[in-house]
N, C-alpha and C. Protein backbone atom coordinates (compact mmCIF):
# COMPACT_ATOMS: atom_id res chain seq x y z
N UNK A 1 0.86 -1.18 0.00
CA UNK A 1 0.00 0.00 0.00
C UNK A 1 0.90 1.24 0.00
N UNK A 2 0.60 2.22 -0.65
CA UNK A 2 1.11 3.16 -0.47
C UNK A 2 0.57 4.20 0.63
N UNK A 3 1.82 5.36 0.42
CA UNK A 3 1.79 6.21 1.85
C UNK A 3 0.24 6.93 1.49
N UNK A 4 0.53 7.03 0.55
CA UNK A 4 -1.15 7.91 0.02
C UNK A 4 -2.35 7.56 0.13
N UNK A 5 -2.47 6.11 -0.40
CA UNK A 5 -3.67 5.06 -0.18
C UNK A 5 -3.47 4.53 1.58
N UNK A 6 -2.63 4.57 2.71
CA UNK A 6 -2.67 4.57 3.74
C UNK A 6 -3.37 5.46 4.60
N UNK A 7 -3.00 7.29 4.15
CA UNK A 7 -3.55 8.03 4.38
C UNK A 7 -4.65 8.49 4.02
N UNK A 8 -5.17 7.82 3.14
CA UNK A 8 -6.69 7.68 2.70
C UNK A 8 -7.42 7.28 3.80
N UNK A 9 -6.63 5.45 3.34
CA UNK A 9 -7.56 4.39 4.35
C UNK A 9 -7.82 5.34 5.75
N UNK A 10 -6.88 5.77 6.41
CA UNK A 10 -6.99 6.34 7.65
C UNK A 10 -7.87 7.13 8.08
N UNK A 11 -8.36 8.08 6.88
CA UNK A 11 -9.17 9.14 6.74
C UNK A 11 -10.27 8.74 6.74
N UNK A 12 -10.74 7.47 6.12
CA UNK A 12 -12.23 7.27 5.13
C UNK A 12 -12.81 6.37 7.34
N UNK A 13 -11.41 5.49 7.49
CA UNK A 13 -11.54 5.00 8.58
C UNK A 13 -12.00 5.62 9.67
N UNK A 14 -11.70 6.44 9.76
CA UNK A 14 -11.81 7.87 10.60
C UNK A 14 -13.63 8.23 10.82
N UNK A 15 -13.47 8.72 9.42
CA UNK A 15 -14.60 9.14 9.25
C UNK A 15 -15.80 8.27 9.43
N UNK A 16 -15.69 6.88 9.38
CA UNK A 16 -16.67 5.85 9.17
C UNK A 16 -16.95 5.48 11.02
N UNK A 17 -15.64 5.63 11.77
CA UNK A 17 -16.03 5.45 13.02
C UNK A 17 -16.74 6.47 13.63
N UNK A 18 -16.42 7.82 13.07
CA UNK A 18 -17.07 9.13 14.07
C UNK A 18 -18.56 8.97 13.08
N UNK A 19 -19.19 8.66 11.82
CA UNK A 19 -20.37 8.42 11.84
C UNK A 19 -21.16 7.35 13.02
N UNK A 20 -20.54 6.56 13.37
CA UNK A 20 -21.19 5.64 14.22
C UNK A 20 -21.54 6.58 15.71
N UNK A 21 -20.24 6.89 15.90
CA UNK A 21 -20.27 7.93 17.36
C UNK A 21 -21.43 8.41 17.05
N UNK A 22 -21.46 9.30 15.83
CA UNK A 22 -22.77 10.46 15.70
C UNK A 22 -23.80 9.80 15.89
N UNK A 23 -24.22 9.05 15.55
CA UNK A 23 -25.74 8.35 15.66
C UNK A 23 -26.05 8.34 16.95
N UNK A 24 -25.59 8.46 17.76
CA UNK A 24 -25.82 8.58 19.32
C UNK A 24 -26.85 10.20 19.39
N UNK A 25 -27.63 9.77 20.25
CA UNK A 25 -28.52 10.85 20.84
C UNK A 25 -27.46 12.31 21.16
N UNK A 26 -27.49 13.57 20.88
CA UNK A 26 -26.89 14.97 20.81
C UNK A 26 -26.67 14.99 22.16
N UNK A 27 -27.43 14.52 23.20
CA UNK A 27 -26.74 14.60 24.29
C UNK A 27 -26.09 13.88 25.51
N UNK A 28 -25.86 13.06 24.53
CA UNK A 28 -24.94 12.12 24.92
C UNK A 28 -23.35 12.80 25.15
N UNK A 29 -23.09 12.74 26.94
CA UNK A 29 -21.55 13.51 26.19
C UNK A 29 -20.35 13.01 25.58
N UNK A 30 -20.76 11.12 25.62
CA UNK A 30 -19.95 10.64 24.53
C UNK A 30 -19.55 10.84 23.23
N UNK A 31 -20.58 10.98 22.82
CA UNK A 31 -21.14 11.82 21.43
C UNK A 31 -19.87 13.04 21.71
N UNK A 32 -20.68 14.06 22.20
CA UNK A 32 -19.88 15.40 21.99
C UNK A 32 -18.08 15.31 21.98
N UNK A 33 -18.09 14.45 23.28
CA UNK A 33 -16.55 14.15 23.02
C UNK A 33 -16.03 13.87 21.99
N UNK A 34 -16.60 12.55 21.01
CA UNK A 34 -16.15 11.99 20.19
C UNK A 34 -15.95 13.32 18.65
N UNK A 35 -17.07 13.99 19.03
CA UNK A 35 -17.64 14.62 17.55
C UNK A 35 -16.62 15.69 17.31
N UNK A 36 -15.76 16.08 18.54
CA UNK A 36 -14.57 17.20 18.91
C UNK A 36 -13.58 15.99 18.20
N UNK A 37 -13.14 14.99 18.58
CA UNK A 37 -12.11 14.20 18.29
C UNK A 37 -12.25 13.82 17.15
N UNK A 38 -13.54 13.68 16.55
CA UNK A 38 -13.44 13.01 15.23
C UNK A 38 -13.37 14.48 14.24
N UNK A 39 -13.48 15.33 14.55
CA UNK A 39 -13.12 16.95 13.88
C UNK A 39 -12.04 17.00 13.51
N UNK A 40 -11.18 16.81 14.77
CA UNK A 40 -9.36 16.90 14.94
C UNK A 40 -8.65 15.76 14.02
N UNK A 41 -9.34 14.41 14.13
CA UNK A 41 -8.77 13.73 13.14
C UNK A 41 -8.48 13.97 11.72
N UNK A 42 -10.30 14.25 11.81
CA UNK A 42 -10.65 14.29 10.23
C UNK A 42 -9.83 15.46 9.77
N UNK A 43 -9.55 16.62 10.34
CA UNK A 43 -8.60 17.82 9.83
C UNK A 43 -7.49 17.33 9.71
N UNK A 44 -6.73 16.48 10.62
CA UNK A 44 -5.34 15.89 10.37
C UNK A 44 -5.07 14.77 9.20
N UNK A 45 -6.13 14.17 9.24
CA UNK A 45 -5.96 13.45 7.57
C UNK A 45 -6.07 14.26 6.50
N UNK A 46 -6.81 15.07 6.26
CA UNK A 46 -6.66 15.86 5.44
C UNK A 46 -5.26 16.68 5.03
N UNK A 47 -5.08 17.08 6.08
CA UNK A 47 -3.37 17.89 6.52
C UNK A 47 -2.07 17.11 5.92
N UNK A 48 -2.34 15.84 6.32
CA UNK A 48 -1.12 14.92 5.81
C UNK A 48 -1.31 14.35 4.67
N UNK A 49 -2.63 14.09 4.33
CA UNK A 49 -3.00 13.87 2.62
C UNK A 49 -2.28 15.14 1.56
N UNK A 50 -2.95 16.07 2.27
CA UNK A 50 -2.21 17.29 1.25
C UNK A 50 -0.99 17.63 1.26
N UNK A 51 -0.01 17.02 2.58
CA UNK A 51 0.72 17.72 2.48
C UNK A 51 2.23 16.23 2.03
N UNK A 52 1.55 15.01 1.77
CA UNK A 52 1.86 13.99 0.53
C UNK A 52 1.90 14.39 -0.32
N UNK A 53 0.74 14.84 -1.08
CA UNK A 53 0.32 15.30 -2.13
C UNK A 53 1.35 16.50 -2.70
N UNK A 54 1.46 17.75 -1.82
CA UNK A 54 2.81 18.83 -2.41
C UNK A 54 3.94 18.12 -1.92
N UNK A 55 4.89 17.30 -1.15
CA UNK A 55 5.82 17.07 -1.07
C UNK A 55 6.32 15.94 -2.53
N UNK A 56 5.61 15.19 -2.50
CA UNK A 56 5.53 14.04 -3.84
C UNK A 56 5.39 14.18 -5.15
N UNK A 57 4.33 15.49 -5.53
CA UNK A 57 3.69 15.57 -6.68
C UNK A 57 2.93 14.25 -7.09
N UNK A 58 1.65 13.45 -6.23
CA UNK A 58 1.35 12.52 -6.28
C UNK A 58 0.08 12.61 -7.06
């Protein structure tokens, strides 16, 4: 696998667990916790996707 298709997987992964979190009732403060953490992720995959992407020309 590559570093790119890793940092995908990670991302799509990411994202597929904090949908589950979400389905939880809004006030749940599991939920809220998670929905802060799955924010921070999801911005950091993005961050290292792009920043593959200008270091590589991928």
């Amino acid at each position: 696998m590559t570093v790119k298709g890793l940092a995908v997987a990670l991302g799509v992964g990411a994202a597929a667990g904090a949908v589950a979190i979400l389905a939880m009732p809004k006030s749940n403060p599991t939920r809220r916790l998670a929905a802060k953490a799955a924010d921070k992720v999801e911005d950091m995959a993005w961050k290292v996707s792009s920043k593959i992407t200008d270091e590589f020309d991928l």
